[in-house]
N, C-alpha and C. Protein backbone atom coordinates (compact mmCIF):
# COMPACT_ATOMS: atom_id res chain seq x y z
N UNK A 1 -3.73 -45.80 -15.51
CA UNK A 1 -4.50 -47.03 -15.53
C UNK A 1 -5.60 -46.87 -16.58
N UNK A 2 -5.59 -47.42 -17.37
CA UNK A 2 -6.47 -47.67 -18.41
C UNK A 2 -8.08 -48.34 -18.02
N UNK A 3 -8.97 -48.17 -19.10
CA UNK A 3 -10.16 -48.67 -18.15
C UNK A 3 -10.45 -50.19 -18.16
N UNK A 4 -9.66 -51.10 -19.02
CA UNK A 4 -9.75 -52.76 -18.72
C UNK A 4 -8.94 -52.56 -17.77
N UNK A 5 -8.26 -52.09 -16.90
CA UNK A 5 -7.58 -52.42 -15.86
C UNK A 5 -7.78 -51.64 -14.86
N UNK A 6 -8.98 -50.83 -14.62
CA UNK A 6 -9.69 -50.15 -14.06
C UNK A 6 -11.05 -51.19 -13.96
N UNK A 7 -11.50 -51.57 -14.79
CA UNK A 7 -12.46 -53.14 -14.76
C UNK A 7 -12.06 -54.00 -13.76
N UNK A 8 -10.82 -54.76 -14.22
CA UNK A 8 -10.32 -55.80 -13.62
C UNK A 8 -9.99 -55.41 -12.20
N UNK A 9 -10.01 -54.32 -11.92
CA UNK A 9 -9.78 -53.57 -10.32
C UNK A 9 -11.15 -53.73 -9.28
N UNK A 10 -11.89 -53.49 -9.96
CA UNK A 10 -13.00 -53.68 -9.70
C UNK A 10 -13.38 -54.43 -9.77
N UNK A 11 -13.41 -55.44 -10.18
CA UNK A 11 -14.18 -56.74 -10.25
C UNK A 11 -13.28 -57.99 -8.72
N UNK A 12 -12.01 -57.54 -9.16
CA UNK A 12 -11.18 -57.82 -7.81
C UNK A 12 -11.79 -57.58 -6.20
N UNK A 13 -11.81 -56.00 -6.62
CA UNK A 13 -12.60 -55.63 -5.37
C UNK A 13 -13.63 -56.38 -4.75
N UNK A 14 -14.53 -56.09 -5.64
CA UNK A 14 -15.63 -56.93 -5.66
C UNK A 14 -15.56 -58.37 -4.89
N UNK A 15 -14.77 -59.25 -5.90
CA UNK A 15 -14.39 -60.40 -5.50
C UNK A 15 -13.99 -61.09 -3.98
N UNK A 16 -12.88 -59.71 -3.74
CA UNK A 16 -12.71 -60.41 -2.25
C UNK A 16 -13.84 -59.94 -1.28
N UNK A 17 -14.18 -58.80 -1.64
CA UNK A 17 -15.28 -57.82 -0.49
C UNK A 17 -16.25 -59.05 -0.31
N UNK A 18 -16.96 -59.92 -1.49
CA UNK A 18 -18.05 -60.96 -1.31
C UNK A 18 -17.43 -61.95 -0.74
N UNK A 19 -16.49 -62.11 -1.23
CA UNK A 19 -15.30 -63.35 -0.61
C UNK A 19 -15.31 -63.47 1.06
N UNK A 20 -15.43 -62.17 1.99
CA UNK A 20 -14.82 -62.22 3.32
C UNK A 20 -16.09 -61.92 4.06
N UNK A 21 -17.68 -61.47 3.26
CA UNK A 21 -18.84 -61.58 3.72
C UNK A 21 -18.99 -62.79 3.92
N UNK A 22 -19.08 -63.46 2.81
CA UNK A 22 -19.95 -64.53 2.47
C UNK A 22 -18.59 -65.77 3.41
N UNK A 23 -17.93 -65.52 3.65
CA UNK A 23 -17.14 -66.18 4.79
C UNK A 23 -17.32 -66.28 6.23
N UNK A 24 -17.22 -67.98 6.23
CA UNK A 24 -18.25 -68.16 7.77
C UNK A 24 -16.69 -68.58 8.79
N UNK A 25 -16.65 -67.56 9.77
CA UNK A 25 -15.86 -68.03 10.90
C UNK A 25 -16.19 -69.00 11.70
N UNK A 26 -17.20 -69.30 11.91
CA UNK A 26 -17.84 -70.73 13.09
C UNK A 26 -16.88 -71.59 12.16
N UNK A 27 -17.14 -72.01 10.70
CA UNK A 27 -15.93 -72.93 10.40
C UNK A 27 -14.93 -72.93 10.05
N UNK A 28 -14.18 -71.96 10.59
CA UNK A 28 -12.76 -71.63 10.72
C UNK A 28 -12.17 -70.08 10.30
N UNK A 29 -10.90 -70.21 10.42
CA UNK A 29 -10.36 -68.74 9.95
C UNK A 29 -9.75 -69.53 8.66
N UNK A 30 -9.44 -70.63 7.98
CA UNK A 30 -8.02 -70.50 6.96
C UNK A 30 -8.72 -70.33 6.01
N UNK A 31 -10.24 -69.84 4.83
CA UNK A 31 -10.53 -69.45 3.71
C UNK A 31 -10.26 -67.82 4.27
N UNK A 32 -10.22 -67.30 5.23
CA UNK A 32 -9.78 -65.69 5.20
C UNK A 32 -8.25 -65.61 5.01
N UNK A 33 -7.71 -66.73 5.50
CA UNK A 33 -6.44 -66.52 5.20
C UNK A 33 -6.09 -66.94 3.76
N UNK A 34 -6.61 -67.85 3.27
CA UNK A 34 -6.38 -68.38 1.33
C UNK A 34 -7.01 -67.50 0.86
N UNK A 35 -8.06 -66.21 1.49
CA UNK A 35 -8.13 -65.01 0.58
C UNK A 35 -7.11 -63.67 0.30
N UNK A 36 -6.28 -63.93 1.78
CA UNK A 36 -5.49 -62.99 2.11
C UNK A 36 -4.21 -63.21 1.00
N UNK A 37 -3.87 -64.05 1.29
CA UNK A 37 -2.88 -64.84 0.49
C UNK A 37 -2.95 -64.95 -1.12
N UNK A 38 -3.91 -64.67 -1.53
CA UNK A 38 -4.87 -65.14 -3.08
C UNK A 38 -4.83 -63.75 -3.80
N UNK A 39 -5.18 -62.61 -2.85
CA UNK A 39 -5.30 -60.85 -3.13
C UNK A 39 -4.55 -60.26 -2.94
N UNK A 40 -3.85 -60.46 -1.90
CA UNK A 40 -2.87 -59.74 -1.59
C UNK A 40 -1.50 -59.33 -1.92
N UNK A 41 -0.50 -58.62 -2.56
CA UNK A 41 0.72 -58.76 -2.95
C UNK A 41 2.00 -59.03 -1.78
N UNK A 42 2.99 -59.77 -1.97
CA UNK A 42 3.86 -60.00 -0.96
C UNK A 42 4.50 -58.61 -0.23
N UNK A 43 4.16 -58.06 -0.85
CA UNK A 43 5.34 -56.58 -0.60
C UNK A 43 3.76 -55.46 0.00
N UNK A 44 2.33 -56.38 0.19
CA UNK A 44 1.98 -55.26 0.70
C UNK A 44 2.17 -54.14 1.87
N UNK A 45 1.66 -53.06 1.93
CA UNK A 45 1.48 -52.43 2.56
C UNK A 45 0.33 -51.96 4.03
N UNK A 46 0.36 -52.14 4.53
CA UNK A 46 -1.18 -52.04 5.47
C UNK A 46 -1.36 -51.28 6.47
N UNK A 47 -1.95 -50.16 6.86
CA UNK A 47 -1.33 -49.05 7.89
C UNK A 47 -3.19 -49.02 8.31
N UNK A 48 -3.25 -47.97 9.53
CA UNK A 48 -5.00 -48.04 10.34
C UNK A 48 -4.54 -46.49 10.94
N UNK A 49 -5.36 -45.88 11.46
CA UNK A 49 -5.42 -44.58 12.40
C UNK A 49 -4.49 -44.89 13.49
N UNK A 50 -4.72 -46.07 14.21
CA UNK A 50 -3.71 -46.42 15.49
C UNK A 50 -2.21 -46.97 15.03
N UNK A 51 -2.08 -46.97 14.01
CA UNK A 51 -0.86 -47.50 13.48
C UNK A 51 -0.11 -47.28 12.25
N UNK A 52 -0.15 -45.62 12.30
CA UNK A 52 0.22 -45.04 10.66
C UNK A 52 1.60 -45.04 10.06
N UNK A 53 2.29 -45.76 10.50
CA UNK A 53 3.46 -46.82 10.02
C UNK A 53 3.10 -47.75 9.55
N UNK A 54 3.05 -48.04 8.16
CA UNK A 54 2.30 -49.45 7.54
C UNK A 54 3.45 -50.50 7.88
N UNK A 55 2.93 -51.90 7.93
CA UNK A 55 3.27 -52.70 8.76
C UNK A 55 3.73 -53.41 7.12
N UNK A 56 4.88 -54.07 6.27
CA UNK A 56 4.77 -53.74 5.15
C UNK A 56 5.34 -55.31 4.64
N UNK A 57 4.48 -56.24 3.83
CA UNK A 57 4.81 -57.55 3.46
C UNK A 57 4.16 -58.65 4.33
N UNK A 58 3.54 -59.39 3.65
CA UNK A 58 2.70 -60.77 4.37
C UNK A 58 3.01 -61.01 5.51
N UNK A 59 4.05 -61.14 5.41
CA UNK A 59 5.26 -61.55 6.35
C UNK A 59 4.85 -61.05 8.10
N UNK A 60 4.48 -59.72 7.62
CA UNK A 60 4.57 -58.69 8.89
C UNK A 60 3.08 -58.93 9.38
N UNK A 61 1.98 -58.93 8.13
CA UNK A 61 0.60 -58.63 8.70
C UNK A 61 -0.04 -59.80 8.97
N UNK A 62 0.52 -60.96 8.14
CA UNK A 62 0.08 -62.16 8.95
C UNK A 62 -0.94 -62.50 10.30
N UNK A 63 0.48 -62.45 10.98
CA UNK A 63 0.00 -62.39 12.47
C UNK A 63 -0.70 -61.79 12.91
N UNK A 64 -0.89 -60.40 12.53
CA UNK A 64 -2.11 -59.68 12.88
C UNK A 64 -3.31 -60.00 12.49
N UNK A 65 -3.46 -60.24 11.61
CA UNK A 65 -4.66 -61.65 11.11
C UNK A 65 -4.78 -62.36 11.61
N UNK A 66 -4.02 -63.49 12.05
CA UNK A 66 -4.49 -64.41 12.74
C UNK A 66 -4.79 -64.37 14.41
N UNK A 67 -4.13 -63.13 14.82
CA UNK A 67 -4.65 -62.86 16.15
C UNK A 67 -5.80 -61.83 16.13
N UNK A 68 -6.11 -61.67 14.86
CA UNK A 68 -8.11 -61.17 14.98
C UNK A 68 -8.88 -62.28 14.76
N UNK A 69 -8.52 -63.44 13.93
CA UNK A 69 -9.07 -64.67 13.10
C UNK A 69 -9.36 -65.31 14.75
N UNK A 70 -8.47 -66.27 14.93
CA UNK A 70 -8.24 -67.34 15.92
C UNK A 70 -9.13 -66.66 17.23
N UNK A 71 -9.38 -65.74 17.67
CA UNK A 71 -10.66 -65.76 18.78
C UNK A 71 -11.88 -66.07 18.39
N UNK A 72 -11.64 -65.02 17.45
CA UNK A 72 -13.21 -64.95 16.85
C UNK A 72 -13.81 -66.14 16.55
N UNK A 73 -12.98 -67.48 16.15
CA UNK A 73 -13.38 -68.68 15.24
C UNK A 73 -13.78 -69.06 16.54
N UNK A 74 -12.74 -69.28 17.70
CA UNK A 74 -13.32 -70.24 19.10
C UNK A 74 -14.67 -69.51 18.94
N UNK A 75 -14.65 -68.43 19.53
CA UNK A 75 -15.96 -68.09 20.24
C UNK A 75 -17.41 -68.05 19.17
N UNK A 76 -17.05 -67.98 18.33
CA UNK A 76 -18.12 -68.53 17.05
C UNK A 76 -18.40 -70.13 16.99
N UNK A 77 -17.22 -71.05 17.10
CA UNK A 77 -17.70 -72.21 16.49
C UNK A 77 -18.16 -73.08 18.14
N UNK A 78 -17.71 -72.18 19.22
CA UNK A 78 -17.80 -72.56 20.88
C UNK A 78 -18.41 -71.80 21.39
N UNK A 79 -18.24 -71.07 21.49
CA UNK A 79 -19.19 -69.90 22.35
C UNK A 79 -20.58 -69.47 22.11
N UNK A 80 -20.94 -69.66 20.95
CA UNK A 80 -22.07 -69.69 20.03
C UNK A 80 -22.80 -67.65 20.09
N UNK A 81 -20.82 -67.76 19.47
CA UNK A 81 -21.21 -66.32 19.23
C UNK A 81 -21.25 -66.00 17.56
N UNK A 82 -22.64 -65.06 17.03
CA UNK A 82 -23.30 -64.92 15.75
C UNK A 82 -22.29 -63.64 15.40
N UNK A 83 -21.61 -63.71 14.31
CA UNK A 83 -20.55 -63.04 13.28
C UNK A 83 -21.35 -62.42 12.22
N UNK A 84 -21.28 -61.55 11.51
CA UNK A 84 -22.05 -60.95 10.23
C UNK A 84 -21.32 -59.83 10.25
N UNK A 85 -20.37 -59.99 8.72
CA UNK A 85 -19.57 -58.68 8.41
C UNK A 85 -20.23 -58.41 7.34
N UNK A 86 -20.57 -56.70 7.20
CA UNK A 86 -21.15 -56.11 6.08
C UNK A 86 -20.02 -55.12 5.21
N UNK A 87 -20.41 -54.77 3.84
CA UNK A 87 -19.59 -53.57 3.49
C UNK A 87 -20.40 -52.93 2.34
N UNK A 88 -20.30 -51.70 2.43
CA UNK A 88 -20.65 -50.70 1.30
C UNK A 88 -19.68 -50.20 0.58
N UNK A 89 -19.69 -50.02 -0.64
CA UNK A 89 -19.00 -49.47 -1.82
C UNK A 89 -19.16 -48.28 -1.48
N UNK A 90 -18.10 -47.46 -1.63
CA UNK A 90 -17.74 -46.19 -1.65
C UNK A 90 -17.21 -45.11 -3.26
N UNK A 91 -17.58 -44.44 -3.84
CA UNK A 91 -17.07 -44.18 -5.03
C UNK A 91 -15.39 -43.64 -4.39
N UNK A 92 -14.64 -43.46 -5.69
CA UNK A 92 -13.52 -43.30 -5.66
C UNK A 92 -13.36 -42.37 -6.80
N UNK A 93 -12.20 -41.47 -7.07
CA UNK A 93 -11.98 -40.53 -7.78
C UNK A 93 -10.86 -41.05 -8.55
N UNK A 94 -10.29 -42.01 -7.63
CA UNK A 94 -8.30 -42.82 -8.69
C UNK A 94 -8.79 -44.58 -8.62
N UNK A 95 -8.77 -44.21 -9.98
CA UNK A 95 -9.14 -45.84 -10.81
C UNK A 95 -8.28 -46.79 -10.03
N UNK A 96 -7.03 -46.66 -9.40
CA UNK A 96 -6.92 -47.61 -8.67
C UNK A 96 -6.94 -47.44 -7.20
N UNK A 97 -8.04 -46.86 -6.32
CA UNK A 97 -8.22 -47.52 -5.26
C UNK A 97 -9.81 -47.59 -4.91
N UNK A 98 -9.78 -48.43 -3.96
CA UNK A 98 -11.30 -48.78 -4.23
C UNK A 98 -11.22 -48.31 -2.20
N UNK A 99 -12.90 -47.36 -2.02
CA UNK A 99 -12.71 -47.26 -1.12
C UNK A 99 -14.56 -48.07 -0.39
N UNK A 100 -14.54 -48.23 0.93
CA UNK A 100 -15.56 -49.32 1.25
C UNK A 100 -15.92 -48.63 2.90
N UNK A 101 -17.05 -48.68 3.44
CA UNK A 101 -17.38 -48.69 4.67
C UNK A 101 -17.71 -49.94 4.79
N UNK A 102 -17.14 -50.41 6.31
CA UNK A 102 -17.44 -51.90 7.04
C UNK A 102 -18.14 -52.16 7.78
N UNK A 103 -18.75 -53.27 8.37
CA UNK A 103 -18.98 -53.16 9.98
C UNK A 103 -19.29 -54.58 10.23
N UNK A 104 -19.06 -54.81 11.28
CA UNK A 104 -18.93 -56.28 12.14
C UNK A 104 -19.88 -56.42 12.95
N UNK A 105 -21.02 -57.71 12.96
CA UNK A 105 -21.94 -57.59 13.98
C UNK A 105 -21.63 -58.67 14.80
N UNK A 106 -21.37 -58.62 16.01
CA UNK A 106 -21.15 -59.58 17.14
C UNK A 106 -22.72 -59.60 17.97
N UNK A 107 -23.05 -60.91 18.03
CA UNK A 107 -24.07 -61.35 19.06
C UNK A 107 -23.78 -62.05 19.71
N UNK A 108 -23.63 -62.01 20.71
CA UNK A 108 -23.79 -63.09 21.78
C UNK A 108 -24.95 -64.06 21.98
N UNK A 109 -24.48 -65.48 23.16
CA UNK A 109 -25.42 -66.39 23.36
C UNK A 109 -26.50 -65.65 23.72
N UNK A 110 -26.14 -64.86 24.77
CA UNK A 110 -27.22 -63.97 25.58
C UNK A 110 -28.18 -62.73 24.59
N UNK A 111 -27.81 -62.62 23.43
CA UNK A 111 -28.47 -61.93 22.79
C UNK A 111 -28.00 -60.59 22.92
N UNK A 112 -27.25 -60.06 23.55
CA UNK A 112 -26.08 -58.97 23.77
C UNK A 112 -25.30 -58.58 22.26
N UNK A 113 -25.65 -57.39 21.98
CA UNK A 113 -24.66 -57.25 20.61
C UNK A 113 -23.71 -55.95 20.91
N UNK A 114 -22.82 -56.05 20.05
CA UNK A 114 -21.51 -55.07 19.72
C UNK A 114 -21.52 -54.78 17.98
N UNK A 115 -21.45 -53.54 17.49
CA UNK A 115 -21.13 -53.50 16.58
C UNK A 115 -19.49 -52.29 16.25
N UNK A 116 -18.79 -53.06 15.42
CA UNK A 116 -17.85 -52.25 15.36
C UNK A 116 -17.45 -51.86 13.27
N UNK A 117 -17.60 -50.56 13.35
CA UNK A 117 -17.24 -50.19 12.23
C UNK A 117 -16.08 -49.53 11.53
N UNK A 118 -15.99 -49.85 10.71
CA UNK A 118 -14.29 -48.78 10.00
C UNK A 118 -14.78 -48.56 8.71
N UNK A 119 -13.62 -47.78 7.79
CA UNK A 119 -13.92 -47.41 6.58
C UNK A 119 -12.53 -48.05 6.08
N UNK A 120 -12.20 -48.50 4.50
CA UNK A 120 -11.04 -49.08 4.26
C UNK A 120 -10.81 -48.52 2.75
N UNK A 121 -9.72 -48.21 2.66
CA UNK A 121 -9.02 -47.61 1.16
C UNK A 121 -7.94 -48.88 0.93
N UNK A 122 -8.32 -49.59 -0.49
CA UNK A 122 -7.10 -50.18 -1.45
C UNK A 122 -6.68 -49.82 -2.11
N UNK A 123 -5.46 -50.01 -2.58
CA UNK A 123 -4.53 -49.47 -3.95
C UNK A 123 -4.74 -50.64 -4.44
N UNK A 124 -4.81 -51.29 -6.05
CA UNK A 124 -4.33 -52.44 -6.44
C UNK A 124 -3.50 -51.98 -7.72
N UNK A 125 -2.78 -53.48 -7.89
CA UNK A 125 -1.68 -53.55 -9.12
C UNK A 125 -2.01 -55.03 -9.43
N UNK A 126 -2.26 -54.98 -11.05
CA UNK A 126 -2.34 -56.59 -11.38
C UNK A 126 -2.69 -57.43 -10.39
N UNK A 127 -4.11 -56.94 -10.17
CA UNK A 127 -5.23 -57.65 -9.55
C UNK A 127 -4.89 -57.98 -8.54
N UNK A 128 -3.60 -57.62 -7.49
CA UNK A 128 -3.42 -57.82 -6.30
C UNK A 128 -3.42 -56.57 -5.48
N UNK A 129 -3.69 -56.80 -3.66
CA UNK A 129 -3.61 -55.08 -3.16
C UNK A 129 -2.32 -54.63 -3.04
N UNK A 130 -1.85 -53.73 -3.24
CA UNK A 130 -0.82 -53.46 -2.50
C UNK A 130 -0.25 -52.57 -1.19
N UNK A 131 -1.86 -51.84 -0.95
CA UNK A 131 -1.86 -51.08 -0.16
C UNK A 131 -3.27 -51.09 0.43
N UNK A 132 -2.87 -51.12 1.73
CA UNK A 132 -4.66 -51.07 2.29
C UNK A 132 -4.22 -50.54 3.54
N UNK A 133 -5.42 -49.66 4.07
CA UNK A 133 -5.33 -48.71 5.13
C UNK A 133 -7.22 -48.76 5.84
N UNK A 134 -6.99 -49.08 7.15
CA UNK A 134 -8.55 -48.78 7.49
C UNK A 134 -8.15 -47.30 8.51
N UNK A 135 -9.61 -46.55 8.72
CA UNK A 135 -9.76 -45.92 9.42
C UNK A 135 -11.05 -45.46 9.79
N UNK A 136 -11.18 -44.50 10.83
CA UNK A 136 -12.74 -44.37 11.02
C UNK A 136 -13.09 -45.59 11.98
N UNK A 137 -12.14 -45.78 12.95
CA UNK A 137 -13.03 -46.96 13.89
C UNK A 137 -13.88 -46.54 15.12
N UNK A 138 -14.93 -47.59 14.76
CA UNK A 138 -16.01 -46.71 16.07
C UNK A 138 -16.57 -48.09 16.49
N UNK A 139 -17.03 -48.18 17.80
CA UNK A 139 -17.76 -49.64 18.20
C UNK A 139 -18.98 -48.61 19.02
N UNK A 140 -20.48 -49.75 18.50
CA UNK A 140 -21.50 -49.27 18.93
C UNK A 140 -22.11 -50.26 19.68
N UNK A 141 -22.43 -49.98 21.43
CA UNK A 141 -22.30 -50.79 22.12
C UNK A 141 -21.57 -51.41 22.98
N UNK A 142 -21.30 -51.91 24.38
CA UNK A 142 -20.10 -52.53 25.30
C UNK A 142 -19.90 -53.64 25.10
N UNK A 143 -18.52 -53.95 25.03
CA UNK A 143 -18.08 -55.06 24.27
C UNK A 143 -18.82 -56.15 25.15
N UNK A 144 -18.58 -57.32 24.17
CA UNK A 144 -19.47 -58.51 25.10
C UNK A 144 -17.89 -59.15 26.06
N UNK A 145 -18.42 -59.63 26.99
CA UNK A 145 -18.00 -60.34 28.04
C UNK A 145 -17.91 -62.19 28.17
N UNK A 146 -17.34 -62.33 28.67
CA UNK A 146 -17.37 -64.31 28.97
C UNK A 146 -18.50 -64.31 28.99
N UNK A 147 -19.63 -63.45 29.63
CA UNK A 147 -20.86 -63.94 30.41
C UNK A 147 -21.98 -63.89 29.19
N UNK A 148 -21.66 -63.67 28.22
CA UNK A 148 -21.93 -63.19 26.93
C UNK A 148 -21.99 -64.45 25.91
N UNK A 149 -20.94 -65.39 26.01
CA UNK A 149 -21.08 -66.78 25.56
C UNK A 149 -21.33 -67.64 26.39
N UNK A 150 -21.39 -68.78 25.49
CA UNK A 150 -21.76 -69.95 26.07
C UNK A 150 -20.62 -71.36 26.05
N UNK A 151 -19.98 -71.46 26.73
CA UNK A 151 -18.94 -72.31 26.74
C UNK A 151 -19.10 -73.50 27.78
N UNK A 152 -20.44 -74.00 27.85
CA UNK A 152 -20.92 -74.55 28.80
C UNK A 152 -21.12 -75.98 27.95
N UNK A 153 -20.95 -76.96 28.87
CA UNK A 153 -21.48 -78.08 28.19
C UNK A 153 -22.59 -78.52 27.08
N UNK A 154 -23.57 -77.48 27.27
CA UNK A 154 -24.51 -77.35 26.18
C UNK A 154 -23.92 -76.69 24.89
N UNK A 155 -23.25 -75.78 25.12
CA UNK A 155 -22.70 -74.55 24.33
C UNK A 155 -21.56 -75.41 23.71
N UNK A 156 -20.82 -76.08 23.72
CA UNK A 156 -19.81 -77.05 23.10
C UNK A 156 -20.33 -77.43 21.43
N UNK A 157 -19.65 -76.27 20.51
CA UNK A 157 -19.69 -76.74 18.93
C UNK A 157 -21.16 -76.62 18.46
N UNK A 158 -22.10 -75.75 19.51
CA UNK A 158 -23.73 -75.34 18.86
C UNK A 158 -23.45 -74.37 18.51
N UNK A 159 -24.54 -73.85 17.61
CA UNK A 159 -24.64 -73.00 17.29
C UNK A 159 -25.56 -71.52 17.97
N UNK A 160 -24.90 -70.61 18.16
CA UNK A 160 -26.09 -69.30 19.01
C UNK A 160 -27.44 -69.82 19.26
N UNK A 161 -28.12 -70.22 20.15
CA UNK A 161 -29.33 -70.05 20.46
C UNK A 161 -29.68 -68.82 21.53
N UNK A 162 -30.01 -68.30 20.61
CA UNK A 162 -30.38 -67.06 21.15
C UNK A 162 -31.96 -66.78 21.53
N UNK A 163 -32.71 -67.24 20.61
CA UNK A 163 -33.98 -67.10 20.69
C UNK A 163 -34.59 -68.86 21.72
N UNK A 164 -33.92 -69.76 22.07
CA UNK A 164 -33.87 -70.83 22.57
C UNK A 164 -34.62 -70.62 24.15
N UNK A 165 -35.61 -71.74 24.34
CA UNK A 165 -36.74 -71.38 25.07
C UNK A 165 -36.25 -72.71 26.28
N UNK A 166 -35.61 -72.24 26.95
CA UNK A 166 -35.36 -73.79 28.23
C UNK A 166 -36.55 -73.70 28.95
């Protein structure tokens, strides 16, 4: 890999990493999925610590996307549960993979948080991934509970009030 295409790897990176921060689940999951779809190569690859058989082509990982997407959106855009995904750049030694620490902040109505973190390695080819692998998962904190949102007549399509004084 040459270094304009060692650039363009990076700037990719880049691209989606801001792409899936700066992405708000309260209004939906389908810009994570038109990113997935946008970066991703058809023939990717995608494997985790719990699942080191990569799961291999859109096709396959799809669904696994959308059954992390589709809760999270209810209980964000209903439950008035607060979402904030972070990531750090990691250096890398092979011009084509870019490696990143993550982490996910869940708050609840109740002000109750969970944080869960991983670390993630890409391969890319002509600006698409073709290989991505997380590992390193750790959650800090007990997961939140029903009792944790708000799905109550008030809680219907608000947003977290957390700091909210009845």
């Amino acid at each position: 890999m040459n270094k304009e295409q060692s650039s363009k790897v990076a700037e990719a990176e880049l691209d989606l990493n801001n792409a899936l921060v700066n992405a708000d689940i309260s209004n939906g999951y389908e810009e994570y999925l038109a990113l997935f779809d946008h970066f991703y190569d058809e023939n990717v690859k995608v494997a985790s610590d719990s699942n080191p058989d990569p799961l291999v082509g859109k096709a396959r990982v799809l669904p696994i996307i959308f059954n992390f997407l589709m809760p999270l959106h209810v209980m964000a855009e209903i439950g008035g549960l607060s979402v904030r995904l972070r990531y750090t750049p990691l250096f890398s030694d092979k011009r084509e993979e870019q490696h990143a620490d993550w982490s996910l902040d869940l708050v609840g109505a109740t002000g109750r948080s969970v944080m869960v973190s991983w670390s993630s390695v890409r391969r890319w080819k002509d600006a698409r991934v073709i290989y991505e692998r997380h590992s390193d998962h750790r959650q800090f904190g007990e997961a939140l509970t029903m009792i944790d949102l708000d799905f109550g007549p008030r809680g219907m399509g608000a947003k977290p009030r957390i700091h909210e004084v009845v």
